[in-house]
N, C-alpha and C. Protein backbone atom coordinates (compact mmCIF):
# COMPACT_ATOMS: atom_id res chain seq x y z
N UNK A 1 -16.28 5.95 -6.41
CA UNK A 1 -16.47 5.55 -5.04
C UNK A 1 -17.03 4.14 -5.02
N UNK A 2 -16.78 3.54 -3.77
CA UNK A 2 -17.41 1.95 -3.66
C UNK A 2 -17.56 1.53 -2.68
N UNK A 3 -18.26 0.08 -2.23
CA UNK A 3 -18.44 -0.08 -1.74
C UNK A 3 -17.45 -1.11 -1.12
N UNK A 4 -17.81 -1.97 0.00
CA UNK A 4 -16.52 -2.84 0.42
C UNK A 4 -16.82 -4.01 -0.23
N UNK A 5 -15.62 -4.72 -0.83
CA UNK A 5 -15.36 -6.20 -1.36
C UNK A 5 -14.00 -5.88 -1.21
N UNK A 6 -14.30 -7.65 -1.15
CA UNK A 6 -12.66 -8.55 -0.79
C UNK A 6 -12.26 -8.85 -2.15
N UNK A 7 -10.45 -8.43 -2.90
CA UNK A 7 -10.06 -8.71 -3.80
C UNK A 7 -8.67 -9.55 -2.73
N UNK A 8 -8.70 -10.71 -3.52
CA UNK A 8 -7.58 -11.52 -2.98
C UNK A 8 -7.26 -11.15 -1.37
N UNK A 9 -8.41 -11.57 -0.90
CA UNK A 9 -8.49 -11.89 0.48
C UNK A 9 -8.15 -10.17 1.41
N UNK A 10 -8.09 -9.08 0.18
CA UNK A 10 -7.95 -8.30 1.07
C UNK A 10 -9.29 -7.25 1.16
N UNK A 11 -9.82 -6.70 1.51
CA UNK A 11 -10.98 -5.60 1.31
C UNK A 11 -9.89 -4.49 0.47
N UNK A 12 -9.50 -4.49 -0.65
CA UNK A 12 -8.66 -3.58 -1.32
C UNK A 12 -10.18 -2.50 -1.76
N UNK A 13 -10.92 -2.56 -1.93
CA UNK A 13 -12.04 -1.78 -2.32
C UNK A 13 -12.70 -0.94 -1.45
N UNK A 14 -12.47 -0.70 -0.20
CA UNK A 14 -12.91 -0.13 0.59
C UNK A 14 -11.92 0.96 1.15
N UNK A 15 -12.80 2.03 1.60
CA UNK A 15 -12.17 3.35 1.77
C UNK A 15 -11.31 3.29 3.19
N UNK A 16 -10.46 3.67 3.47
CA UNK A 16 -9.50 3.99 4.75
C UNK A 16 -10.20 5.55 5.21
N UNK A 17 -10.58 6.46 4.25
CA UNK A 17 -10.96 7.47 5.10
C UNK A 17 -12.46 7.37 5.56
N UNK A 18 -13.23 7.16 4.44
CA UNK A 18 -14.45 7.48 4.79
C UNK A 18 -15.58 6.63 4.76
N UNK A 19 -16.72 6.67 4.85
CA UNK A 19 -17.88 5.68 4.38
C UNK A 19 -18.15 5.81 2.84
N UNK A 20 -17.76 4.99 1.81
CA UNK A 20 -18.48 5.32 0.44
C UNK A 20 -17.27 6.23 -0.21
N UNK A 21 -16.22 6.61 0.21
CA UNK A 21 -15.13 6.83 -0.33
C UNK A 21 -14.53 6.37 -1.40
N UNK A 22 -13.65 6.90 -1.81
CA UNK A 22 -12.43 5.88 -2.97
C UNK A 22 -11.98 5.27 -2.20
N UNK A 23 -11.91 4.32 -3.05
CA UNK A 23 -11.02 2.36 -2.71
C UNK A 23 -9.71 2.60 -1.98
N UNK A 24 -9.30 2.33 -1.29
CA UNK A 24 -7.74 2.06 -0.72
C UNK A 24 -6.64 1.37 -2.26
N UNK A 25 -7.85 0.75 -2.71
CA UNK A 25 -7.04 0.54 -4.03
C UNK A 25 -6.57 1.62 -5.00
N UNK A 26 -7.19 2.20 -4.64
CA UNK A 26 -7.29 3.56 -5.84
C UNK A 26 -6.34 4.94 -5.37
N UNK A 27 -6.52 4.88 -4.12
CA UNK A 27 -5.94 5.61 -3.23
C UNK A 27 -4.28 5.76 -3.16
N UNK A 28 -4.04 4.21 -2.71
CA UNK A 28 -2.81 4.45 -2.25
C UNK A 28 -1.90 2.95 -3.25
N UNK A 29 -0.25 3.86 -3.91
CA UNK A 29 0.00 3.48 -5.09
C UNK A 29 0.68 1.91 -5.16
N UNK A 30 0.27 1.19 -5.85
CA UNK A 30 0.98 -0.31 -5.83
C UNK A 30 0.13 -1.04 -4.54
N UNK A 31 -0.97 -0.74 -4.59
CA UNK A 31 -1.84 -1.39 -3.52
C UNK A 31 -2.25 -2.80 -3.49
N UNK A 32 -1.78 -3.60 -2.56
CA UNK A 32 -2.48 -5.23 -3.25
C UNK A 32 -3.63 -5.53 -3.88
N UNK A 33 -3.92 -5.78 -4.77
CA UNK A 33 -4.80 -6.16 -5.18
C UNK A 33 -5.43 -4.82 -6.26
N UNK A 34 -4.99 -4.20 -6.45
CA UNK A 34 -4.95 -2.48 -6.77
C UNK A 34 -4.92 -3.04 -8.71
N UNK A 35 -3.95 -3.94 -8.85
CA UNK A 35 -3.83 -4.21 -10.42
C UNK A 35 -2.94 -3.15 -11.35
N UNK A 36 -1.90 -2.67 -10.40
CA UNK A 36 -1.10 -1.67 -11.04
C UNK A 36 0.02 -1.98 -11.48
N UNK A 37 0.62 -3.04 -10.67
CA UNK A 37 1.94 -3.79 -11.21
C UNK A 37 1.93 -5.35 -10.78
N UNK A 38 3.05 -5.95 -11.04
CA UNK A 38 3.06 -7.38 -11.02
C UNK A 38 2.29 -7.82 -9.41
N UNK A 39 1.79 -8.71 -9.70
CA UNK A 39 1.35 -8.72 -8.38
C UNK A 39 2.43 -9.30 -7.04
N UNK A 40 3.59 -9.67 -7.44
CA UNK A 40 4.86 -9.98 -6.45
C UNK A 40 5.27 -8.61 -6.01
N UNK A 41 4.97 -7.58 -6.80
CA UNK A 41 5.29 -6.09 -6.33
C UNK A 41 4.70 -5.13 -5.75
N UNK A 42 3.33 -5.61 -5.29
CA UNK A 42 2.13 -5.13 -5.05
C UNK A 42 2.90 -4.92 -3.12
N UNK A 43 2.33 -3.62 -2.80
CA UNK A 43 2.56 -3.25 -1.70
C UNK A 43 1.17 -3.83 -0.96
N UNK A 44 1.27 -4.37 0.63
CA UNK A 44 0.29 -4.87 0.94
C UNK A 44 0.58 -3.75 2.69
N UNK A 45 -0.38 -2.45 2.43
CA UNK A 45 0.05 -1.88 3.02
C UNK A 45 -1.09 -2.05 4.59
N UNK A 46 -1.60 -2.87 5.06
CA UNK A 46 -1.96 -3.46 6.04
C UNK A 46 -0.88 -4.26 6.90
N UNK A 47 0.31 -4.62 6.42
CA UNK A 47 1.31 -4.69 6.92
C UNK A 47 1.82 -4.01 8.30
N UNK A 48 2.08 -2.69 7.65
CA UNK A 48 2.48 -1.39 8.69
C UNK A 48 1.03 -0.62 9.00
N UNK A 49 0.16 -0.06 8.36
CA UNK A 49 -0.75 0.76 8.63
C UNK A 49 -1.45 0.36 10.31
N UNK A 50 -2.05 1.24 10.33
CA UNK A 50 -2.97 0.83 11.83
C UNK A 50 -4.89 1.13 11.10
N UNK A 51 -5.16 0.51 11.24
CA UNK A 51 -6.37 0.60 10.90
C UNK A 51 -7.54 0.39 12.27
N UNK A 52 -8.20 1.69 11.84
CA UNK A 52 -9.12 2.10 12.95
C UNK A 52 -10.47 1.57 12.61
N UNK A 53 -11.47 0.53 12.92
CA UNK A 53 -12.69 -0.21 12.98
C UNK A 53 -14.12 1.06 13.79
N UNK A 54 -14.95 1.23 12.94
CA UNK A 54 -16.23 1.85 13.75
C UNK A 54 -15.93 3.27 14.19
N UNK A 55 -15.01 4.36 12.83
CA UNK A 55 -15.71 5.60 13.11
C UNK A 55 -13.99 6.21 13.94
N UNK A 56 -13.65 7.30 14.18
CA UNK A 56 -12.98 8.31 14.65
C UNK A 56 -12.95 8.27 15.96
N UNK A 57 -14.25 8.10 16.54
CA UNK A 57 -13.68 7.72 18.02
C UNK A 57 -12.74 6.64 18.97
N UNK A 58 -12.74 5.48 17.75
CA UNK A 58 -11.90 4.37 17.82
C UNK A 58 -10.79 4.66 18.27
N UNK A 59 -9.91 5.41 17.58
CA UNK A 59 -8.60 6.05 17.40
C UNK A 59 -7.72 5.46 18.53
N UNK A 60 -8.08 6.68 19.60
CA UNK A 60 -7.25 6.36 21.00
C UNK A 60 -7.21 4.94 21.31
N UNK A 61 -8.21 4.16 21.42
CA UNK A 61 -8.42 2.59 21.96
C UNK A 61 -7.45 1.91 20.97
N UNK A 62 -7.63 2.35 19.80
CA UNK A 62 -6.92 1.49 18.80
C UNK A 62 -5.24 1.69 18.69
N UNK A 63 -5.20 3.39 18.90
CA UNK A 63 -3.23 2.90 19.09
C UNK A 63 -3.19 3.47 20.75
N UNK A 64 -3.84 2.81 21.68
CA UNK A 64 -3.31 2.28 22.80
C UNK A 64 -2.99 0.57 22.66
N UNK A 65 -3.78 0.24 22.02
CA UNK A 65 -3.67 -1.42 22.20
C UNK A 65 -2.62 -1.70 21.17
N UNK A 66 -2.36 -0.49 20.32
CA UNK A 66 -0.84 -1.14 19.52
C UNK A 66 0.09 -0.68 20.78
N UNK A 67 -0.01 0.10 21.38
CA UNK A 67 1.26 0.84 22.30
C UNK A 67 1.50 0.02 23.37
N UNK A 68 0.61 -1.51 23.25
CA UNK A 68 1.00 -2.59 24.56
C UNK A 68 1.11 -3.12 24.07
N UNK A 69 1.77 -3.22 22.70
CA UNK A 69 2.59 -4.50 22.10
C UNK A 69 3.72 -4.48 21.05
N UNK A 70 4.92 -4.30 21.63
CA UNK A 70 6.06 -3.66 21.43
C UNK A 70 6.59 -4.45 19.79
N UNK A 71 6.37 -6.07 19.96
CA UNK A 71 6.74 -6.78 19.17
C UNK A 71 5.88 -5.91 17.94
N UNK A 72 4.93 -5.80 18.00
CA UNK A 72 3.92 -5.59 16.83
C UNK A 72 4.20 -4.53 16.11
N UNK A 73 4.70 -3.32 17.10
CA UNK A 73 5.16 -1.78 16.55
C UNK A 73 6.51 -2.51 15.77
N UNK A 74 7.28 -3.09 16.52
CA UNK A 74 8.54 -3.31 15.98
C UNK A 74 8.39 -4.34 14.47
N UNK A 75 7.52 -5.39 14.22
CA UNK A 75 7.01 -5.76 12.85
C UNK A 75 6.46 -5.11 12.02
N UNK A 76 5.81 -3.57 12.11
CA UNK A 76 4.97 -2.65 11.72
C UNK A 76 6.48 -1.49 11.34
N UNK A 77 7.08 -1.14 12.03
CA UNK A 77 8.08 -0.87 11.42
C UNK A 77 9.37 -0.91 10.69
N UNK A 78 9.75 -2.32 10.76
CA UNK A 78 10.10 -3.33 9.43
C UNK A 78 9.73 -3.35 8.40
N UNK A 79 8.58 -3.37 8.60
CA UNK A 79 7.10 -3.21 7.17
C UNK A 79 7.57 -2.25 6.68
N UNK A 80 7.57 -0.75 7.19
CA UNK A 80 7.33 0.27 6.38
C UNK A 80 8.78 0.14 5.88
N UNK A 81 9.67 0.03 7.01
CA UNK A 81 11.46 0.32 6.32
C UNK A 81 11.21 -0.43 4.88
N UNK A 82 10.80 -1.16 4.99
CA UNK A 82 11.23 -2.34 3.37
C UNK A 82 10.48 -1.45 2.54
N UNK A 83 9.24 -0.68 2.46
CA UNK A 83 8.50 0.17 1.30
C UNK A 83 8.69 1.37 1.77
N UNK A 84 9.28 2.04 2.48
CA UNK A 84 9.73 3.45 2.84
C UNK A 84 10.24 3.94 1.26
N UNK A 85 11.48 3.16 0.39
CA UNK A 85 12.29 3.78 -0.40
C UNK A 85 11.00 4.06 -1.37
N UNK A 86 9.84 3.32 -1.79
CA UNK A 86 9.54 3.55 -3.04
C UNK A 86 8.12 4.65 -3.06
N UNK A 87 8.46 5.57 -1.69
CA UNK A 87 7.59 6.60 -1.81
C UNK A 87 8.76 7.97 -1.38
N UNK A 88 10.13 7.96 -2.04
CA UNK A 88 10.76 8.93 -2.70
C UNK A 88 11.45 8.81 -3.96
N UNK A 89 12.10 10.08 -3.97
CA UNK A 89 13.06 9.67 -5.40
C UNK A 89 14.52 9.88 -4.27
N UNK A 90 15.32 9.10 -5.25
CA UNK A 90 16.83 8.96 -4.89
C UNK A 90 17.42 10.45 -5.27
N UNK A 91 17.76 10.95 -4.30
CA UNK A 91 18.29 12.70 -5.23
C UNK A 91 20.18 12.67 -5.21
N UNK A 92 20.91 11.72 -5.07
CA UNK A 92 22.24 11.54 -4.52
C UNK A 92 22.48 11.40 -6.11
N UNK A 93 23.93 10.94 -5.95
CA UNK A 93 24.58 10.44 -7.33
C UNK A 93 24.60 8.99 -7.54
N UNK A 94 24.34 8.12 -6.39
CA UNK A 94 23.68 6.57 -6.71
C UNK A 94 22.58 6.79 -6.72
N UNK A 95 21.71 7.56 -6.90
CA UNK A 95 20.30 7.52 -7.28
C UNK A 95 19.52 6.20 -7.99
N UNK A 96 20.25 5.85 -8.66
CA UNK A 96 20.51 5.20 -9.89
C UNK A 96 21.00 3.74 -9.69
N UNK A 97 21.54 3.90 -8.42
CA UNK A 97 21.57 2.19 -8.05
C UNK A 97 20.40 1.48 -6.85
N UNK A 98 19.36 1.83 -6.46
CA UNK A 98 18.77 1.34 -5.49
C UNK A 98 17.57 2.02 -6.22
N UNK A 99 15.85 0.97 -5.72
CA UNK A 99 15.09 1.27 -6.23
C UNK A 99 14.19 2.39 -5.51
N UNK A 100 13.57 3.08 -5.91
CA UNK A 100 13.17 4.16 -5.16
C UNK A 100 11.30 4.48 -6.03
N UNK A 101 10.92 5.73 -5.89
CA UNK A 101 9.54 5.92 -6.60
C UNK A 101 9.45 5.78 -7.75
N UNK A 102 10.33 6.55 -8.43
CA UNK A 102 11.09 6.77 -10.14
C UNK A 102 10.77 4.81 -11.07
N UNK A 103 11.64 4.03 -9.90
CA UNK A 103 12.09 2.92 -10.66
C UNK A 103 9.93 1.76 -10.38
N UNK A 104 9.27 2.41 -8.90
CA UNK A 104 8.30 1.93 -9.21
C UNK A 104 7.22 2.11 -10.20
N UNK A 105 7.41 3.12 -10.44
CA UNK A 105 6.29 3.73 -11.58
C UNK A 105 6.70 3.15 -12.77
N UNK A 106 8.31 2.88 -13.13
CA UNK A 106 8.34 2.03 -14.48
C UNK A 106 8.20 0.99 -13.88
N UNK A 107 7.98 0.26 -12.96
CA UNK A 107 7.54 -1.34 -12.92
C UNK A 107 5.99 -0.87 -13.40
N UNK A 108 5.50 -0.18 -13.23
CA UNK A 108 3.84 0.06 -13.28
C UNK A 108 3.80 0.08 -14.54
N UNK A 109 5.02 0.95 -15.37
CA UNK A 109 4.90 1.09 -17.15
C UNK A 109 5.21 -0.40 -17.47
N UNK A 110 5.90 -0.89 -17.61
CA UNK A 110 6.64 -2.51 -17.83
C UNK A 110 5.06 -3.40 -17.73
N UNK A 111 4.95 -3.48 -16.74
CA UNK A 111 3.51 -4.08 -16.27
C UNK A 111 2.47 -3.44 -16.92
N UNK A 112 1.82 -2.46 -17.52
CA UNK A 112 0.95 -2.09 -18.30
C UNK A 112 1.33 -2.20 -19.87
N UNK A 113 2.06 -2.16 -20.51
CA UNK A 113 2.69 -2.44 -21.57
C UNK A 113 2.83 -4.00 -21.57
N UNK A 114 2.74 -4.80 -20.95
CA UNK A 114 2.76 -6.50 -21.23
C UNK A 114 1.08 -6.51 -20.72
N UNK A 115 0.23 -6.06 -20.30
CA UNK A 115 -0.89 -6.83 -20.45
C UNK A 115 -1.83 -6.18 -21.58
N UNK A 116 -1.02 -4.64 -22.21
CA UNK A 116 -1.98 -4.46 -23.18
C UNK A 116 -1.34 -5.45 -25.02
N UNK A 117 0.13 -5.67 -24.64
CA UNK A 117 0.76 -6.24 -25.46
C UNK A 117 0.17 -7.99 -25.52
N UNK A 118 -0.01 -8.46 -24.36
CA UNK A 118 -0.62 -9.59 -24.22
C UNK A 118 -2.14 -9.62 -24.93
N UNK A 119 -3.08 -8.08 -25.02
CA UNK A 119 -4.14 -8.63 -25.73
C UNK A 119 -4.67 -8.22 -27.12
N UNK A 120 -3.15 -8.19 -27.72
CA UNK A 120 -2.96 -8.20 -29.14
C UNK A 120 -2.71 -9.16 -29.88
């Protein structure tokens, strides 16, 4: 568990659920600043998410004021379409041509295998 700090300008260390929680880094997979894969591949999931400020009661106030701004939902769901694929697996017979969960987790192997190879 931790506390909040900014890794590359993002609070990647701080919890989305709770006070004193696990990291958002830790949490959720290919997280910016998270250090799991290249960092050009790093999901920067503040993008799409809605993030609620000061506690549970926030909630309503917070996605009413997304729900009066159409542009914003509509950039927020762009966001996710582009990282939607790499939180399944491909189950078809092109499985195998488009990248999906399967092909992120070997970017995560690829990427851990060159920085332990790098400190040999």
């Amino acid at each position: 568990k931790s506390s909040a700090s900014v890794a590359g300008g993002f609070a990647s260390n701080t919890s989305w659920h709770s006070p004193g929680g696990y990291p958002m880094g830790d949490v959720y997979p290919w997280a910016k600043g998270s250090n799991g894969t290249y960092p050009e591949e790093e999901i920067d999931y503040r993008l799409f998410v809605v993030e609620v400020h000061g506690g549970v009661g926030n909630v309503k106030p917070a996605v009413e004021a997304l729900m009066e701004n159409p542009r914003e939902i509509r950039r927020r769901q762009l966001m996710l379409r582009k990282y939607a694929p790499y939180f399944c697996y491909g189950m078809g017979g092109d499985s195998h041509s488009y990248r999906d969960a399967f092909s992120k987790m070997m970017e995560s192997v690829r990427f851990y295998l060159s920085s332990i190879s790098s400190e040999t």
